[in-house]
Protein backbone atom coordinates (compact mmCIF):
# COMPACT_ATOMS: atom_id res chain seq x y z
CA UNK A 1 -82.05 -42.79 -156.36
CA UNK A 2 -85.78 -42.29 -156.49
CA UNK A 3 -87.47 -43.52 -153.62
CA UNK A 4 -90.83 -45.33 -154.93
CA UNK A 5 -89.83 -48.68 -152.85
CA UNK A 6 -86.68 -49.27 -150.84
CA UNK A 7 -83.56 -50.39 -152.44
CA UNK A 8 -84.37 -54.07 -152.61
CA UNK A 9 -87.84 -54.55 -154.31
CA UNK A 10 -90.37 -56.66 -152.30
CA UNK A 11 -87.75 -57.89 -150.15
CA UNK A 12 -87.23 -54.75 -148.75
CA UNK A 13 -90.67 -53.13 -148.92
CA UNK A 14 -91.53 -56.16 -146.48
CA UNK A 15 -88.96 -54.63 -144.01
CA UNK A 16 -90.51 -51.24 -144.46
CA UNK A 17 -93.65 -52.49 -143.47
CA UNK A 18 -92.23 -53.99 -140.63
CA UNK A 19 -90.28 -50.85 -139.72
CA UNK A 20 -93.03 -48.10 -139.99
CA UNK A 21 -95.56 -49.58 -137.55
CA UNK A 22 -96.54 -47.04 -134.61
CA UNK A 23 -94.90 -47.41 -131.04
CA UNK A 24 -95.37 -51.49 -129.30
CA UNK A 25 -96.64 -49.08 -126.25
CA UNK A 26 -99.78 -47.65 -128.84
CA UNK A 27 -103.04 -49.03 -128.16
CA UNK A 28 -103.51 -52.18 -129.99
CA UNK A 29 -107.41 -52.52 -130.36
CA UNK A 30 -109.06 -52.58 -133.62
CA UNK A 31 -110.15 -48.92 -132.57
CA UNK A 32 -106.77 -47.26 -132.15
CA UNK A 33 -106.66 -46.13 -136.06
CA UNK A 34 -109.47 -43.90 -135.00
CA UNK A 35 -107.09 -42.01 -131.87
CA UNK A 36 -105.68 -38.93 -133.39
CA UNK A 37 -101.82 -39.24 -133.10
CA UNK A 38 -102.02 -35.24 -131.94
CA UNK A 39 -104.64 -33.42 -130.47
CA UNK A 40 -104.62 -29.92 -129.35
CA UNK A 41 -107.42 -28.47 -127.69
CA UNK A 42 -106.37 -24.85 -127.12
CA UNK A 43 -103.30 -25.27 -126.49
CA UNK A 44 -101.07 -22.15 -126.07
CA UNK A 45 -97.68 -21.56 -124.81
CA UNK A 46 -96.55 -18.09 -123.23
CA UNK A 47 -93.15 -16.70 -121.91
CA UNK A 48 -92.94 -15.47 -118.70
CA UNK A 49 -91.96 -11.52 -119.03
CA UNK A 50 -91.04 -8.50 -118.89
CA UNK A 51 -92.55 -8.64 -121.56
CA UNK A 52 -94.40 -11.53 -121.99
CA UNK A 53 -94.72 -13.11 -124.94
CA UNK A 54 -97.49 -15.38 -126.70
CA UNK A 55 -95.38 -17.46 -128.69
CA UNK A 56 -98.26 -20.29 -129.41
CA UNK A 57 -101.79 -18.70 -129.64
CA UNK A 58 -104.46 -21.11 -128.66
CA UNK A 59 -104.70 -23.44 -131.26
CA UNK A 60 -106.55 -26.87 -132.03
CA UNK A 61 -105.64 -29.33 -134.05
CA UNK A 62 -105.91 -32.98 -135.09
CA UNK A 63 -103.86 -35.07 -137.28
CA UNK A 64 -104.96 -38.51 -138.12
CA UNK A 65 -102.94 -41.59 -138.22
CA UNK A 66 -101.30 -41.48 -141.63
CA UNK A 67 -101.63 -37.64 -142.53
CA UNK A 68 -98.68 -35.91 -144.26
CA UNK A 69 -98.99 -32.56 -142.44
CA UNK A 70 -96.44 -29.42 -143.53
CA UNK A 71 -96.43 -26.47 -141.84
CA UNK A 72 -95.21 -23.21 -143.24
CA UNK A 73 -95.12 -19.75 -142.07
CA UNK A 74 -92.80 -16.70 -142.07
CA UNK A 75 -89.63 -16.51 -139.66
CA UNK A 76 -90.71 -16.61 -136.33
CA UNK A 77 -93.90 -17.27 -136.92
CA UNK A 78 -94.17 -19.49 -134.20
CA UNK A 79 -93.70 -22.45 -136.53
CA UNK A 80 -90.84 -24.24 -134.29
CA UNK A 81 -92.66 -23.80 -130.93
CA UNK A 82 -95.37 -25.22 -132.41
CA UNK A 83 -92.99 -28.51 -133.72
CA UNK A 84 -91.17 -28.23 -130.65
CA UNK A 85 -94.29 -28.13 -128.23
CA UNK A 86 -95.88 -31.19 -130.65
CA UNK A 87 -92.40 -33.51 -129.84
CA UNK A 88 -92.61 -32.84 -125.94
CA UNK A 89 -90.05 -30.14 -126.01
CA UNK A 90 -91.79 -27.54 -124.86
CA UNK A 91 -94.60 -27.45 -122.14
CA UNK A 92 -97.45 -25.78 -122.73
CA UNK A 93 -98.72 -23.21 -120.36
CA UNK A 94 -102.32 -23.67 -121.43
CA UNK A 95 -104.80 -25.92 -122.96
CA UNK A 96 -104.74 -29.64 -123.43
CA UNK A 97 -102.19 -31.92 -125.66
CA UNK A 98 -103.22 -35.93 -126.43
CA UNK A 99 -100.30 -37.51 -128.32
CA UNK A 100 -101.25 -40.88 -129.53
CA UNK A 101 -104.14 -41.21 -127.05
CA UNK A 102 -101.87 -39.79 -123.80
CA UNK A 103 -102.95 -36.99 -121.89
CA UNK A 104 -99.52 -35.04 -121.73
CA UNK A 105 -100.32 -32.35 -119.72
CA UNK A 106 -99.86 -33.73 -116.42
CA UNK A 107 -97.04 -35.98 -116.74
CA UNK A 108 -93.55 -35.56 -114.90
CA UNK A 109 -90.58 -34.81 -116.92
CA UNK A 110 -89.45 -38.53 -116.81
CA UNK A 111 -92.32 -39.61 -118.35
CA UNK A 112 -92.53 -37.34 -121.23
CA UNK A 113 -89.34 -38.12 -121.88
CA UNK A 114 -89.71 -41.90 -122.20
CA UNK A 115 -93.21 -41.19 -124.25
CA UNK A 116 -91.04 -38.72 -126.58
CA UNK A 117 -88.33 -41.80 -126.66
CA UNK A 118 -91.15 -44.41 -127.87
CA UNK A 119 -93.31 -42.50 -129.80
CA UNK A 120 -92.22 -39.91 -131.66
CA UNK A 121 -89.15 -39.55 -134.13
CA UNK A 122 -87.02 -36.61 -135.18
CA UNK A 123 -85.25 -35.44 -138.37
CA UNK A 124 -83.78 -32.07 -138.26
CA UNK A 125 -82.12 -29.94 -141.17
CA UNK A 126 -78.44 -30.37 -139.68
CA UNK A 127 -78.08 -34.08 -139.15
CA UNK A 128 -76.75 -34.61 -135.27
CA UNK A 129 -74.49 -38.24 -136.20
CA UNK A 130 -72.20 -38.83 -134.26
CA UNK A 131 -69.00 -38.14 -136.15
CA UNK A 132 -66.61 -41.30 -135.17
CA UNK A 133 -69.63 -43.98 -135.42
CA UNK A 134 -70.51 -45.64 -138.36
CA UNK A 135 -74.24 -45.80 -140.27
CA UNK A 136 -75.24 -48.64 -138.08
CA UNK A 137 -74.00 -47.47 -134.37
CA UNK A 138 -75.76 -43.90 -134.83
CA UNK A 139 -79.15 -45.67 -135.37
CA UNK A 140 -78.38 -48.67 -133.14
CA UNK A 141 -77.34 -46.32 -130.01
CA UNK A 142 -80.60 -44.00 -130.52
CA UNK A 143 -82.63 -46.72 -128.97
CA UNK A 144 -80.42 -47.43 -126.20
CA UNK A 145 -82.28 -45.09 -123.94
CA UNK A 146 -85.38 -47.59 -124.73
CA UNK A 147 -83.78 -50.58 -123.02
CA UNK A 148 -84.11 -51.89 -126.50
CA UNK A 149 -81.60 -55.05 -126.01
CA UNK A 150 -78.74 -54.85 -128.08
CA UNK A 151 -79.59 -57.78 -130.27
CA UNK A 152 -82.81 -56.10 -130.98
CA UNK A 153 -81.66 -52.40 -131.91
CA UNK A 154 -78.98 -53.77 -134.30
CA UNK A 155 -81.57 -55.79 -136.10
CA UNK A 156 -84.14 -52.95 -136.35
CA UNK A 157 -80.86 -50.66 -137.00
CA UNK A 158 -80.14 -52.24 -140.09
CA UNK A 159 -83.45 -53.30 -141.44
CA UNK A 160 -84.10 -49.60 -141.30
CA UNK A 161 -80.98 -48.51 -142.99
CA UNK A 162 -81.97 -51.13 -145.75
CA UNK A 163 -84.92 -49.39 -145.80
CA UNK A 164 -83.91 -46.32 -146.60
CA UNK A 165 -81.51 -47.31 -149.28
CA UNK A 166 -77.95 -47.72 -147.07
CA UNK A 167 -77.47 -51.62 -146.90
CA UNK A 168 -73.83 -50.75 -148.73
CA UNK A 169 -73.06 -47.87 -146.39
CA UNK A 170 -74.11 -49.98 -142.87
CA UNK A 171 -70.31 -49.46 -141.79
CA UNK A 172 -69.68 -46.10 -143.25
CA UNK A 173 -68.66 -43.03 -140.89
CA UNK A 174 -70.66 -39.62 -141.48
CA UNK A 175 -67.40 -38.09 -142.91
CA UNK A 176 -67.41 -40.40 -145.60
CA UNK A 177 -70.90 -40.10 -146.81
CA UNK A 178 -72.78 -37.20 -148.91
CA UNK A 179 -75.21 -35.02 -147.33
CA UNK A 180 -78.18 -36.92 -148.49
CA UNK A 181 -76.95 -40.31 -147.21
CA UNK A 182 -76.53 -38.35 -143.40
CA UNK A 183 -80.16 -37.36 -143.81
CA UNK A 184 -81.71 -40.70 -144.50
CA UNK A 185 -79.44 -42.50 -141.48
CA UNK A 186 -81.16 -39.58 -139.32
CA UNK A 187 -84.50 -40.92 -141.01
CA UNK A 188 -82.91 -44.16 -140.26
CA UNK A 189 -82.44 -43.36 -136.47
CA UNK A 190 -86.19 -41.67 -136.74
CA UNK A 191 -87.55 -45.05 -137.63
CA UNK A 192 -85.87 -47.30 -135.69
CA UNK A 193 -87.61 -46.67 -132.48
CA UNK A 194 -91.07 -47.21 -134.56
CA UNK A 195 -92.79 -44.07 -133.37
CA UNK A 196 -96.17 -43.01 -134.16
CA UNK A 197 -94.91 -39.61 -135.35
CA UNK A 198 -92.07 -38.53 -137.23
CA UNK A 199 -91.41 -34.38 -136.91
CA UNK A 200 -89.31 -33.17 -139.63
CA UNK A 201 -87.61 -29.40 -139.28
CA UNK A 202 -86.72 -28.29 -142.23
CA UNK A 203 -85.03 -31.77 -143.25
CA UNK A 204 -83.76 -30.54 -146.99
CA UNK A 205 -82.40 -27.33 -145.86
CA UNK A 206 -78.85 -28.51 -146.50
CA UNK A 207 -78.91 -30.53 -149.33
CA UNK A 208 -79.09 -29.52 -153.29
CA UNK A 209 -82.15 -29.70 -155.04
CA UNK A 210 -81.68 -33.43 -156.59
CA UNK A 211 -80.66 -34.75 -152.99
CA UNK A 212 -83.59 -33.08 -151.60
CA UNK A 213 -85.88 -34.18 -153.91
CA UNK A 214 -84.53 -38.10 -152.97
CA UNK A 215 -85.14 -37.16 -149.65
CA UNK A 216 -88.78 -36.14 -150.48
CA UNK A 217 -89.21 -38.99 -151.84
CA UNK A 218 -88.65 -40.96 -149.02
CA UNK A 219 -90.60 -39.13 -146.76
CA UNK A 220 -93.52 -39.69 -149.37
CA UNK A 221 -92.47 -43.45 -149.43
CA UNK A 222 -92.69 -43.75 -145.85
CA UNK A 223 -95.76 -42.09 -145.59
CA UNK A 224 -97.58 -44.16 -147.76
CA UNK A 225 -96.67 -47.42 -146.25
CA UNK A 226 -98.61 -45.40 -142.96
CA UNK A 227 -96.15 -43.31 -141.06
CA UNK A 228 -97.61 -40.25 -139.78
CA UNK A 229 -95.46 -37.02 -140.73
CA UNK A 230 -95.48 -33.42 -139.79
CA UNK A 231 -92.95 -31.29 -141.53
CA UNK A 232 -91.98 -27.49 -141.24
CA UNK A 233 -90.53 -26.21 -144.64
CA UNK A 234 -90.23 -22.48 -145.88
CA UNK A 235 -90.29 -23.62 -149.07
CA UNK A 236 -93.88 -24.01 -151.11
CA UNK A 237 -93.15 -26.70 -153.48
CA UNK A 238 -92.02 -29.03 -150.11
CA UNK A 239 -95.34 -27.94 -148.60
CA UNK A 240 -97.72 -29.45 -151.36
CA UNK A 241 -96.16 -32.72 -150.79
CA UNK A 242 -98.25 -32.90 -147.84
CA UNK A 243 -101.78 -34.42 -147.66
CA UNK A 244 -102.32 -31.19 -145.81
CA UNK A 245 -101.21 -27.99 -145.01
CA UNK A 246 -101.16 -25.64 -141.90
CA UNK A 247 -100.15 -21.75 -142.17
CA UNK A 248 -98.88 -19.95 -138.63
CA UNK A 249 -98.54 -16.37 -138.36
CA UNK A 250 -97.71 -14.70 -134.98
CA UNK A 251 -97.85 -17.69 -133.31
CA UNK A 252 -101.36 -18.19 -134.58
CA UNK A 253 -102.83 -21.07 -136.70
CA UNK A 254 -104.51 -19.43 -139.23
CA UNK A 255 -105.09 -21.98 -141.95
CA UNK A 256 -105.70 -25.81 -142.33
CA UNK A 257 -106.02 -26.78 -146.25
CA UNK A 258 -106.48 -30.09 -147.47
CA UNK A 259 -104.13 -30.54 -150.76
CA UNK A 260 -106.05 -31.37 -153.47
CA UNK A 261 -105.31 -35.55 -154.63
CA UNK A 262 -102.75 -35.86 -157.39
């Protein structure tokens, strides 16, 4: 399947739209378009020694609401700190880091975790389901940690699953599904909690070139109806997908190029 609207038609597209707004918690004035959804103002992240190692150089950055960011870089370039520093993994030991608007710097563990929870979602390469619950539960049970009620994250668990293409595979288990049906109930699960940012490692690493391409063009899908993606790929062809591309090297941002409009 090609993804240029959900499975569906209009139907569907209408529970996209409804699925792919930013986090309820976002500011909801007519001026929150204009808040970057990340902001780094020299931010920097260093490892204690002996020896000590710079593994984020001061960098700034801003990414718009709606960009399609990919970031590539050689093997340890510092291109998964950088991801893993953006989705309040990793604390940075210098500089200054707005996510939608929030000053994350000083903020207890607790509460980055609950702003990670509500406003950002993940899709790495390997697909972390769990094994003996079906399409539905493994997106329904990500938002338990929300307080989502359960009525709630079942509804929003299968309007995204329709969204993505699954509404014959809602009871399936991961064991019984290809590799590119995993990867869109982890986009699934990404979407469900209706985050302002999705952060995508390497998300076709393990799938062929015709499931990855499907997968692409989802994440193009979802990006046009407004979701915000950044996306670390080794692989050029992935990168100009983006609406913009970012280069690290040594743990240092060296280049931000706009992708010329197809």
């Amino acid at each position: 399947m090609t993804y240029g609207m959900p499975a569906g038609g209009p139907a569907a597209a209408d529970t996209a739209a409804d699925s792919v707004g930013t986090s309820a918690d976002s500011a909801d004035s007519a001026d929150a378009d204009d808040v970057p959804v990340i902001e780094f103002d020299g931010v920097s992240l260093t490892y204690p020694g002996p020896p000590e190692v710079q593994a984020l150089r001061p960098t700034d950055l801003r990414v718009a609401r709606g960009e399609y960011v990919t970031i590539v870089g050689p093997s340890g370039s510092g291109k998964s700190t950088f991801l893993n520093v953006a989705g309040l993994l990793d604390r940075p030991t210098g500089g200054r880091y707005l996510l939608d608007g929030v000053d994350t710097g000083q903020l207890p563990e607790g509460r980055r975790a609950a702003l990670r929870g509500a406003r950002i979602g993940f899709v790495f390469q390997s697909f972390h389901l769990l094994p003996h619950r079906s399409a539905l539960e493994n997106v329904e049970l990500s938002m338990v940690y929300q307080g989502v009620p359960r009525a709630e994250r079942l509804a929003r668990a299968e309007r995204a699953l329709v969204m993505v293409g699954l509404r014959p595979r809602l009871r399936a288990l991961p064991s019984t599904m290809s590799g590119g049906e995993r990867q869109r109930v982890a986009i699934a699960r990404a979407l469900a909690g209706r985050p302002a940012l999705m952060l995508c490692d390497e998300p076709t690493g393990n799938l062929d070139s015709a499931t990855a391409e499907d997968v692409l063009g989802l994440l193009d899908y979802l990006n046009g109806a407004g979701m915000t993606i950044m996306l670390i790929t080794h692989d050029p062809s992935v990168a100009a997908r983006g609406t913009r591309t970012v280069t690290i090297r040594d743990g240092l941002l060296t280049e931000q190029e706009r992708c010329a409009p197809a």
